[in-house]
C-alpha atoms as a PDB file:
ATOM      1  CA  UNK A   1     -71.163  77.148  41.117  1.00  0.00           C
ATOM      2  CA  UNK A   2     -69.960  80.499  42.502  1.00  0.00           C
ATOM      3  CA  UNK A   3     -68.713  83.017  41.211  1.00  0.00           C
ATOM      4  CA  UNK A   4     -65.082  82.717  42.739  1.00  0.00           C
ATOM      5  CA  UNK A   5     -65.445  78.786  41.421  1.00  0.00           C
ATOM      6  CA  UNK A   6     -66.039  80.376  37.764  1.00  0.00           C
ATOM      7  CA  UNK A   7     -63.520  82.101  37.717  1.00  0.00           C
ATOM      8  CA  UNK A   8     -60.895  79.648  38.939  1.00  0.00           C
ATOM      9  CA  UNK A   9     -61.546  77.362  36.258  1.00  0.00           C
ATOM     10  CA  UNK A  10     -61.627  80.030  33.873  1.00  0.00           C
ATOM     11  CA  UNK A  11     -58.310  80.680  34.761  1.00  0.00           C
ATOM     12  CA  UNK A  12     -57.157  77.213  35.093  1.00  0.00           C
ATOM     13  CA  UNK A  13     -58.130  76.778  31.429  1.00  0.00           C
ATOM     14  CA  UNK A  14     -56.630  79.824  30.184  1.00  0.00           C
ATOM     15  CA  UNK A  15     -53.227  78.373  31.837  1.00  0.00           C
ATOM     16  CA  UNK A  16     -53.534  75.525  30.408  1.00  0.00           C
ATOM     17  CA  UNK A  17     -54.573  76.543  26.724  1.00  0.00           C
ATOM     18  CA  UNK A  18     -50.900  77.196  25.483  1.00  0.00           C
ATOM     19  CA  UNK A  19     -49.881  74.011  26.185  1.00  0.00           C
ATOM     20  CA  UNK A  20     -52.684  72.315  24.732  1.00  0.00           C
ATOM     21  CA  UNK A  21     -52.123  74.175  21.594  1.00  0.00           C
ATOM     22  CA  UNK A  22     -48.495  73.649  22.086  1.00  0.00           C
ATOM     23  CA  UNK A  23     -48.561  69.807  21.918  1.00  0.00           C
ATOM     24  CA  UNK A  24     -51.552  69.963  18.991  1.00  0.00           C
ATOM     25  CA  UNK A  25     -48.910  72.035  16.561  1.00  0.00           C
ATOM     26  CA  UNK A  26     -46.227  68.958  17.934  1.00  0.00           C
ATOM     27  CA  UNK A  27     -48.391  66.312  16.561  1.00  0.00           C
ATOM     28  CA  UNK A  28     -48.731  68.116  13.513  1.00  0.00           C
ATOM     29  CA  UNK A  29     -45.687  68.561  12.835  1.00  0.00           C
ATOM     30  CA  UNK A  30     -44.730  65.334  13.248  1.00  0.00           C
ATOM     31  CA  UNK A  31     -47.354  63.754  11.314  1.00  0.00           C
ATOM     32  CA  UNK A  32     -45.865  65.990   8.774  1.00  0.00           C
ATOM     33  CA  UNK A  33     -42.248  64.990   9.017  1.00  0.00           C
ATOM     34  CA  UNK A  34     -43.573  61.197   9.105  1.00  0.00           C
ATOM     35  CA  UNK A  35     -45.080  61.445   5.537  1.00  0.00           C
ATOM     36  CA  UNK A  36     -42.392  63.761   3.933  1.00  0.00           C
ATOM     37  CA  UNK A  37     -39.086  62.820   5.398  1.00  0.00           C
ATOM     38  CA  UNK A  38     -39.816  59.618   7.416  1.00  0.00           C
ATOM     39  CA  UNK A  39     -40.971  57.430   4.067  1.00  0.00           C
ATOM     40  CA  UNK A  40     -38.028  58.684   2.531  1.00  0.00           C
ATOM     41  CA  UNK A  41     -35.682  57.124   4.865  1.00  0.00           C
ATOM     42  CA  UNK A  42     -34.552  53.205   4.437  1.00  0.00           C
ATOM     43  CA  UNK A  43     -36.048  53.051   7.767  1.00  0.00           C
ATOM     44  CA  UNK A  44     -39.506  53.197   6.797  1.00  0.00           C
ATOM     45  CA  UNK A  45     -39.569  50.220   4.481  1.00  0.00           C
ATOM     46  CA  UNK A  46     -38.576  48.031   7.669  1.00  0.00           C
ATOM     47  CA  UNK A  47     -41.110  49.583   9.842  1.00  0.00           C
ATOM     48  CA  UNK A  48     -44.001  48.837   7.059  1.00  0.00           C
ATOM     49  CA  UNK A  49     -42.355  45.800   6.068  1.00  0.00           C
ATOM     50  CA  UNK A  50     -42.732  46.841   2.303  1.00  0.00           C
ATOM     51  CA  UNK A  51     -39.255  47.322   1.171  1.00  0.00           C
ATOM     52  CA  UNK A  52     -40.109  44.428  -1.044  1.00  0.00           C
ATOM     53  CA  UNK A  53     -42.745  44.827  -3.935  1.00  0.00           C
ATOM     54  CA  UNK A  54     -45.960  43.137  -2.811  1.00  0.00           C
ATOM     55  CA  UNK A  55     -47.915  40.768  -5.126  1.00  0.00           C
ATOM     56  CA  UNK A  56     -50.883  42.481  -6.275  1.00  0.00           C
ATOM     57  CA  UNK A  57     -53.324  40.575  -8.037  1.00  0.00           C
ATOM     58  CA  UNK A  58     -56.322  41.491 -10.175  1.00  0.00           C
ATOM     59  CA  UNK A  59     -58.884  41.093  -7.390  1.00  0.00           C
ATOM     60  CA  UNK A  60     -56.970  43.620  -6.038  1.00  0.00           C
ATOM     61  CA  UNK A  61     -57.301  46.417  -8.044  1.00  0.00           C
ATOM     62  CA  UNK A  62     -60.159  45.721 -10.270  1.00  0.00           C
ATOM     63  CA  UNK A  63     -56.956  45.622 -13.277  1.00  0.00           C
ATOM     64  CA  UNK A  64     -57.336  43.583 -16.079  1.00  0.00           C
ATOM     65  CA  UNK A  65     -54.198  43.285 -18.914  1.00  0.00           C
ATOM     66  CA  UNK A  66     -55.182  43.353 -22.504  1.00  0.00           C
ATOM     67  CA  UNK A  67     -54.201  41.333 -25.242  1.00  0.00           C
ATOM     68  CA  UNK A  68     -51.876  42.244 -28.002  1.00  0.00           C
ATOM     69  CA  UNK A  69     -53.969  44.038 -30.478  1.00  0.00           C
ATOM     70  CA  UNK A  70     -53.141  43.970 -34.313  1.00  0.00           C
ATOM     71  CA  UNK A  71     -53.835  47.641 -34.708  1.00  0.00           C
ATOM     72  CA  UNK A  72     -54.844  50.374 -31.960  1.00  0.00           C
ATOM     73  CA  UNK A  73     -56.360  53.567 -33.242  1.00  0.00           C
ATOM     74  CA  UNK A  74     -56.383  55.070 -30.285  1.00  0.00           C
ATOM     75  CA  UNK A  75     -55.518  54.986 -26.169  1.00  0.00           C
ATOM     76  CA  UNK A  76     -58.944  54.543 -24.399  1.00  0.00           C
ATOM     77  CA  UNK A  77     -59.978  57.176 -21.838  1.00  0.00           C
ATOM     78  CA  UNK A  78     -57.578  56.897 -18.309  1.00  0.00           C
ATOM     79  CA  UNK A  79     -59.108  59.358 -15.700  1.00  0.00           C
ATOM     80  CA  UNK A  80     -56.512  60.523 -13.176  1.00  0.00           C
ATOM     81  CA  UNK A  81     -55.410  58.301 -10.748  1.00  0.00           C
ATOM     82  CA  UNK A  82     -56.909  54.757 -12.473  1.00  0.00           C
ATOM     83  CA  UNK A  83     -54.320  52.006 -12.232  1.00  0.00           C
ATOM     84  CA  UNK A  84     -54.055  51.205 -16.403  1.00  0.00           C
ATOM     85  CA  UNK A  85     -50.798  48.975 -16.486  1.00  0.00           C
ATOM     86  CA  UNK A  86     -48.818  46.287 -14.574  1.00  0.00           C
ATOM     87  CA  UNK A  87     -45.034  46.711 -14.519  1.00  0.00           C
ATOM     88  CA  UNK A  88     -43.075  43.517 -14.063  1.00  0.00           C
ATOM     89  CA  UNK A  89     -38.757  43.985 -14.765  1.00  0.00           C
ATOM     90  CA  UNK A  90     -36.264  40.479 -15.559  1.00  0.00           C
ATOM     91  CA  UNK A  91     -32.993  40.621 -15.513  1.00  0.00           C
ATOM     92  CA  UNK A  92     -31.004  38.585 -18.272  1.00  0.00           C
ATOM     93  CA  UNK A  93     -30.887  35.037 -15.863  1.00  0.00           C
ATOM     94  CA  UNK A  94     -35.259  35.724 -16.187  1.00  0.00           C
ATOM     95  CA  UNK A  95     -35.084  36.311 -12.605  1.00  0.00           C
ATOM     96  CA  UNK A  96     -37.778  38.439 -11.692  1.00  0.00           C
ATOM     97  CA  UNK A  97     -36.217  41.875 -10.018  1.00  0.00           C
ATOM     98  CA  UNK A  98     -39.209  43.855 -10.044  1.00  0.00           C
ATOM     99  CA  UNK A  99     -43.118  42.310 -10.138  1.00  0.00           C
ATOM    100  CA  UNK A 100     -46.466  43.139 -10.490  1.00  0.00           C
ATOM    101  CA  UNK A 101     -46.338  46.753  -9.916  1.00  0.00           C
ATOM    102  CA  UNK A 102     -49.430  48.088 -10.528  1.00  0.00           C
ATOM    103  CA  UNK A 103     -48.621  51.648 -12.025  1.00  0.00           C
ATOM    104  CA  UNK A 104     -51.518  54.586 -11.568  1.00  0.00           C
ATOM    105  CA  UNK A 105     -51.673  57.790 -13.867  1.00  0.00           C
ATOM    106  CA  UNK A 106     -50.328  60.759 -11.911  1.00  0.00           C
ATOM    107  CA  UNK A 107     -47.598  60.682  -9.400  1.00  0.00           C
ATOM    108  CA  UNK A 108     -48.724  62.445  -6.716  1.00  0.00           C
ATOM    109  CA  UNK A 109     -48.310  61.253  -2.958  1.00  0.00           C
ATOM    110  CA  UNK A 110     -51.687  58.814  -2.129  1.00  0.00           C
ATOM    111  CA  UNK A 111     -50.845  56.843  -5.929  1.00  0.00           C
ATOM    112  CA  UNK A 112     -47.164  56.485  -4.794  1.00  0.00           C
ATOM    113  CA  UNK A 113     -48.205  54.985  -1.566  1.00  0.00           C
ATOM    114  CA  UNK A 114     -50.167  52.334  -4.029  1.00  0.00           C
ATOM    115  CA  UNK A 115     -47.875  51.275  -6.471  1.00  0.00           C
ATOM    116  CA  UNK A 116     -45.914  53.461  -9.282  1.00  0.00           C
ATOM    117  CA  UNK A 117     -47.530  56.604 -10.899  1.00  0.00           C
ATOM    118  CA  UNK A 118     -46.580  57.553 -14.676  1.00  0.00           C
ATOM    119  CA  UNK A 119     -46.415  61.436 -14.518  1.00  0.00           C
ATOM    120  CA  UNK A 120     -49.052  63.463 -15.774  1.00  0.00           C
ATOM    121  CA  UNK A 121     -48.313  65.357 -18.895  1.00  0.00           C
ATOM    122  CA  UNK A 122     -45.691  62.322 -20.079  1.00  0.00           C
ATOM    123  CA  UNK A 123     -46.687  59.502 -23.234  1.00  0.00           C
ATOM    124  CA  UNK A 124     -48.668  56.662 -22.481  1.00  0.00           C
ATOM    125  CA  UNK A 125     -47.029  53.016 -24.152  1.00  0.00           C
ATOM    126  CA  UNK A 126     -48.247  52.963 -27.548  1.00  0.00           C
ATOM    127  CA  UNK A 127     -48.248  56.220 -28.167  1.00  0.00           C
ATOM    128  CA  UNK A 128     -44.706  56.913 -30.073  1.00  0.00           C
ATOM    129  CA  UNK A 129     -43.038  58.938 -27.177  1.00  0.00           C
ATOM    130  CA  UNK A 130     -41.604  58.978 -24.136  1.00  0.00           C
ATOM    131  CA  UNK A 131     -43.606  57.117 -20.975  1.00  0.00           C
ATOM    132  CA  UNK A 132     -42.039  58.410 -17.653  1.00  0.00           C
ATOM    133  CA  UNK A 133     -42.853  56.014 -14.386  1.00  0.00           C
ATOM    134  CA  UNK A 134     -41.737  56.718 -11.213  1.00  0.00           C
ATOM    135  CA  UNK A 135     -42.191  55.129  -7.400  1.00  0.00           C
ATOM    136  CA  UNK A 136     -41.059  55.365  -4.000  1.00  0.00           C
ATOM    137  CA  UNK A 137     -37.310  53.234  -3.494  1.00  0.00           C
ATOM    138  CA  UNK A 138     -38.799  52.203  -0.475  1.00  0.00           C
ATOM    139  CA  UNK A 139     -41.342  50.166  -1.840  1.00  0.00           C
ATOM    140  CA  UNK A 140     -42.212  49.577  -5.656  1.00  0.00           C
ATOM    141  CA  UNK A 141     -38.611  50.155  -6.730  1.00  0.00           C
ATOM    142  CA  UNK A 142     -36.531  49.063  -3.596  1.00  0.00           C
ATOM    143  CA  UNK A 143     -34.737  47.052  -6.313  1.00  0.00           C
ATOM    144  CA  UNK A 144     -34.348  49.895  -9.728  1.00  0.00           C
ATOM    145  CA  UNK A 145     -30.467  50.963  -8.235  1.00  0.00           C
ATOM    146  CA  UNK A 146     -29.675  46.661  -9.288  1.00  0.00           C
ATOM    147  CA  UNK A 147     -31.219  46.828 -12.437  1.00  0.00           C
ATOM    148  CA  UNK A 148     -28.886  46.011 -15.136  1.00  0.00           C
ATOM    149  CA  UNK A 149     -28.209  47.177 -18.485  1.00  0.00           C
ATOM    150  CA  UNK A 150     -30.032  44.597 -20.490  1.00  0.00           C
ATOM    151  CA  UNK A 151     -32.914  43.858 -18.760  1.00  0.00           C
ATOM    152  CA  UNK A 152     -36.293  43.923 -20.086  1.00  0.00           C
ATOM    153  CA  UNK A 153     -38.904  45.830 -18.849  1.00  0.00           C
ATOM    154  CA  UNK A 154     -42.799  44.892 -19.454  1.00  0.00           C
ATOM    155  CA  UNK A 155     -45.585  47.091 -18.852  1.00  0.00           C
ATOM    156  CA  UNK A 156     -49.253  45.052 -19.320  1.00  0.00           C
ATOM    157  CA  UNK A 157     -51.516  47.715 -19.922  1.00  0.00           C
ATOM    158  CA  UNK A 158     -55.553  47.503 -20.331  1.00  0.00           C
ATOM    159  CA  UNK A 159     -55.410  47.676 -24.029  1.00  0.00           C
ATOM    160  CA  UNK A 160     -51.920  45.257 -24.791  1.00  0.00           C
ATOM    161  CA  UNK A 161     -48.427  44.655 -23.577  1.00  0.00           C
ATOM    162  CA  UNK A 162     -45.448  46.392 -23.844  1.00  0.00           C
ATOM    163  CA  UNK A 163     -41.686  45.367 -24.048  1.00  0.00           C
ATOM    164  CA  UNK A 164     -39.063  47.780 -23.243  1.00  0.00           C
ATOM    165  CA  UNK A 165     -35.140  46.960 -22.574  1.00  0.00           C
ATOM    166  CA  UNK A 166     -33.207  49.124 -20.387  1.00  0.00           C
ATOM    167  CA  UNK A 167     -30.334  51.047 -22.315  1.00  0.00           C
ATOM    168  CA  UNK A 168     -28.728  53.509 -19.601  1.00  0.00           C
ATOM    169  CA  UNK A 169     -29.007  53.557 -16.405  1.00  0.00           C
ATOM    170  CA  UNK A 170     -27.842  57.131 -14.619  1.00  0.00           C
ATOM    171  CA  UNK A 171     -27.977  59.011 -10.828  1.00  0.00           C
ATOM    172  CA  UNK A 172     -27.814  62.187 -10.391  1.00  0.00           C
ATOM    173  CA  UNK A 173     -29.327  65.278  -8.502  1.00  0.00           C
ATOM    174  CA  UNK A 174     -32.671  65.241  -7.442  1.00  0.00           C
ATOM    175  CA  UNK A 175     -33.091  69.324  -8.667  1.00  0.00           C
ATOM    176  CA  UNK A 176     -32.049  67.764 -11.711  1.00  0.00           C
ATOM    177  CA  UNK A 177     -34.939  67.808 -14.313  1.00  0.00           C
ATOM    178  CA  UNK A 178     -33.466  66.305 -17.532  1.00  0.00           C
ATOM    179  CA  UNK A 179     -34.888  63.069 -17.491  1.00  0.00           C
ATOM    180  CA  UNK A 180     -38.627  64.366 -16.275  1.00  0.00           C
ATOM    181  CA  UNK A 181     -38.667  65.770 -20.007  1.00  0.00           C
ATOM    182  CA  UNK A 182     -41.230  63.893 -22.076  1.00  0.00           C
ATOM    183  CA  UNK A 183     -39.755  65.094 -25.061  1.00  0.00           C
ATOM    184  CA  UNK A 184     -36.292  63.504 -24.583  1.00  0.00           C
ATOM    185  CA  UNK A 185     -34.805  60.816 -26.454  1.00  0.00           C
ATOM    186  CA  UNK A 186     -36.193  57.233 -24.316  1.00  0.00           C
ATOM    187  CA  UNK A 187     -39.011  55.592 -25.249  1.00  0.00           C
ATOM    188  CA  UNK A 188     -39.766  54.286 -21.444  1.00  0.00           C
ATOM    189  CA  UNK A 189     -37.988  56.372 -18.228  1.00  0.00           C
ATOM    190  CA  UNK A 190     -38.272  54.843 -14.790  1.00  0.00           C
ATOM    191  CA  UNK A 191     -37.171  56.505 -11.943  1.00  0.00           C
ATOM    192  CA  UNK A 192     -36.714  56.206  -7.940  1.00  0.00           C
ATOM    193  CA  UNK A 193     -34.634  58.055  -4.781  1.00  0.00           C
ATOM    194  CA  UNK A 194     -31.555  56.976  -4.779  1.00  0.00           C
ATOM    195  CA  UNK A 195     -29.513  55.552  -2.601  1.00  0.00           C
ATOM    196  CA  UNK A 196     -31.676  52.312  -1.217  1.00  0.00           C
ATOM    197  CA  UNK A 197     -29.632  52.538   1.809  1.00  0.00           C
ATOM    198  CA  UNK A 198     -28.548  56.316   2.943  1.00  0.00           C
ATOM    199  CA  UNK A 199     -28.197  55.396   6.446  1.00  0.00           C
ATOM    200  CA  UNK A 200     -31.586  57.079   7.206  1.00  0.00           C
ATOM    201  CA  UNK A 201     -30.495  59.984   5.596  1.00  0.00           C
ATOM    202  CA  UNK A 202     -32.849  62.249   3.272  1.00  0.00           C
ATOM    203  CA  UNK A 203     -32.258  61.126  -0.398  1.00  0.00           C
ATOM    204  CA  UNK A 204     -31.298  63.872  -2.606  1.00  0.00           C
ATOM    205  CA  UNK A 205     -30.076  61.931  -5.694  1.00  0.00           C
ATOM    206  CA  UNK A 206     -32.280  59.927  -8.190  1.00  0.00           C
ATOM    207  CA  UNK A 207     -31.555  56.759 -10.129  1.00  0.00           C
ATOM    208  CA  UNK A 208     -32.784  56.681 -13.570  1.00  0.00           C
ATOM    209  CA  UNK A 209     -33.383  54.024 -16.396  1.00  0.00           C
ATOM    210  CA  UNK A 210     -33.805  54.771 -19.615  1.00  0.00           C
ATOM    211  CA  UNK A 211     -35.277  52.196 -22.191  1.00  0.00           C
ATOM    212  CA  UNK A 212     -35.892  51.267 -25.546  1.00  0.00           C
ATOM    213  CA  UNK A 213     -39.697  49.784 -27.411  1.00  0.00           C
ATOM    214  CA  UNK A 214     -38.677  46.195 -28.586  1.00  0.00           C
ATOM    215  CA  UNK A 215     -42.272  45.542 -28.656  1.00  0.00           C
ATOM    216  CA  UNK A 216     -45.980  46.611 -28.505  1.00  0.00           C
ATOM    217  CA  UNK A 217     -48.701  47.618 -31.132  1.00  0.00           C
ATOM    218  CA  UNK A 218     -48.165  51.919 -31.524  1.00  0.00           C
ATOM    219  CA  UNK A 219     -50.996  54.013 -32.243  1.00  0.00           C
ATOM    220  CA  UNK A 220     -51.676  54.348 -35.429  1.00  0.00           C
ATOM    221  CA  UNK A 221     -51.022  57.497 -37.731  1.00  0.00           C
END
């Protein structure tokens, strides 16, 4: 190659280098606005076809639910991230609204995209305080927004079941961080963006339930 050849395609490539970097900080971008804004929108759950919960069985997750026990001394050891519970929600008919969620602990992005994540640094069931669970409106909770006052809420967790019945049920600002408290006055808190249907619109609200322990072996003192 001569010389003169060199240094045309030298040339050629230093032409064409803005553009390639151009179109690599595109993709980027958009790969970011797909997994922040995109599976926030109503949208998404059509183009994933999982704005209905899923089934998730056992062989799915490795989860098995514990029986009742007649005394627990203590919550065994959860790491990070383990699915410990199944969440399953009935209205008063015993129409199933919400099933077989498996719920994760920690609520971070990759356990949202699984099933419903109880937030780090909140009660797990059993232990006398408040349990907060959230999940994306798109998928896991597509249906929290129809949730009635009333219905009962059980949580099958790896060392017994739970029974919870929904009390309140609020919206309100998603800056809003009253009912991410652990220390406030619920025994079980689930949450979700809210509306379902914004029109493919950002959600900045939340819906909120807040529930009361009707049953399930506490901790004991």
């Amino acid at each position: 190659m001569s010389a003169k050849t060199r240094f045309s395609a030298g040339k050629g490539f230093a032409i064409a280098l803005p553009f390639l970097l151009f179109f690599a900080g595109v993709f980027c971008i958009s790969m970011y606005l797909f997994q922040s804004v995109v599976e926030e929108t109503a949208y998404f759950g059509l183009l994933v076809g999982e704005t209905a919960p899923r089934e998730v069985t056992d062989e799915d997750t490795g989860f098995t639910p514990g029986v009742k026990p007649e005394r627990l001394e203590r919550i065994p050891s959860i790491a990070y991230g383990k699915q410990f519970a199944r969440l399953n929600v009935t209205w008063d008919d015993s129409g199933w609204s919400i099933v077989n969620v498996p719920v994760y602990l920690g609520a971070d992005k990759r356990i949202l995209k699984k099933g419903a994540g109880m937030s780090f640094g909140s009660y797990f069931p059993g232990e006398g305080k408040c349990t907060i669970i959230s999940a994306h409106v798109t998928r896991s909770f597509a249906e929290l927004e129809d949730t009635p006052i009333g219905a009962i809420v059980q949580i099958e967790t790896n060392y017994g079941p739970y029974a919870y019945r929904v009390e309140e049920k609020k919206t309100f600002g998603g800056t809003d961080r009253r009912y991410m408290d652990a220390g406030q006055d619920a025994d079980l808190v689930l949450y979700t963006c809210y509306p379902r249907d914004n029109n493919g619109e950002r959600r900045t609200d939340r819906c909120v339930l807040l529930c009361r322990l009707i049953d399930g072996t506490e901790v004991s003192q």
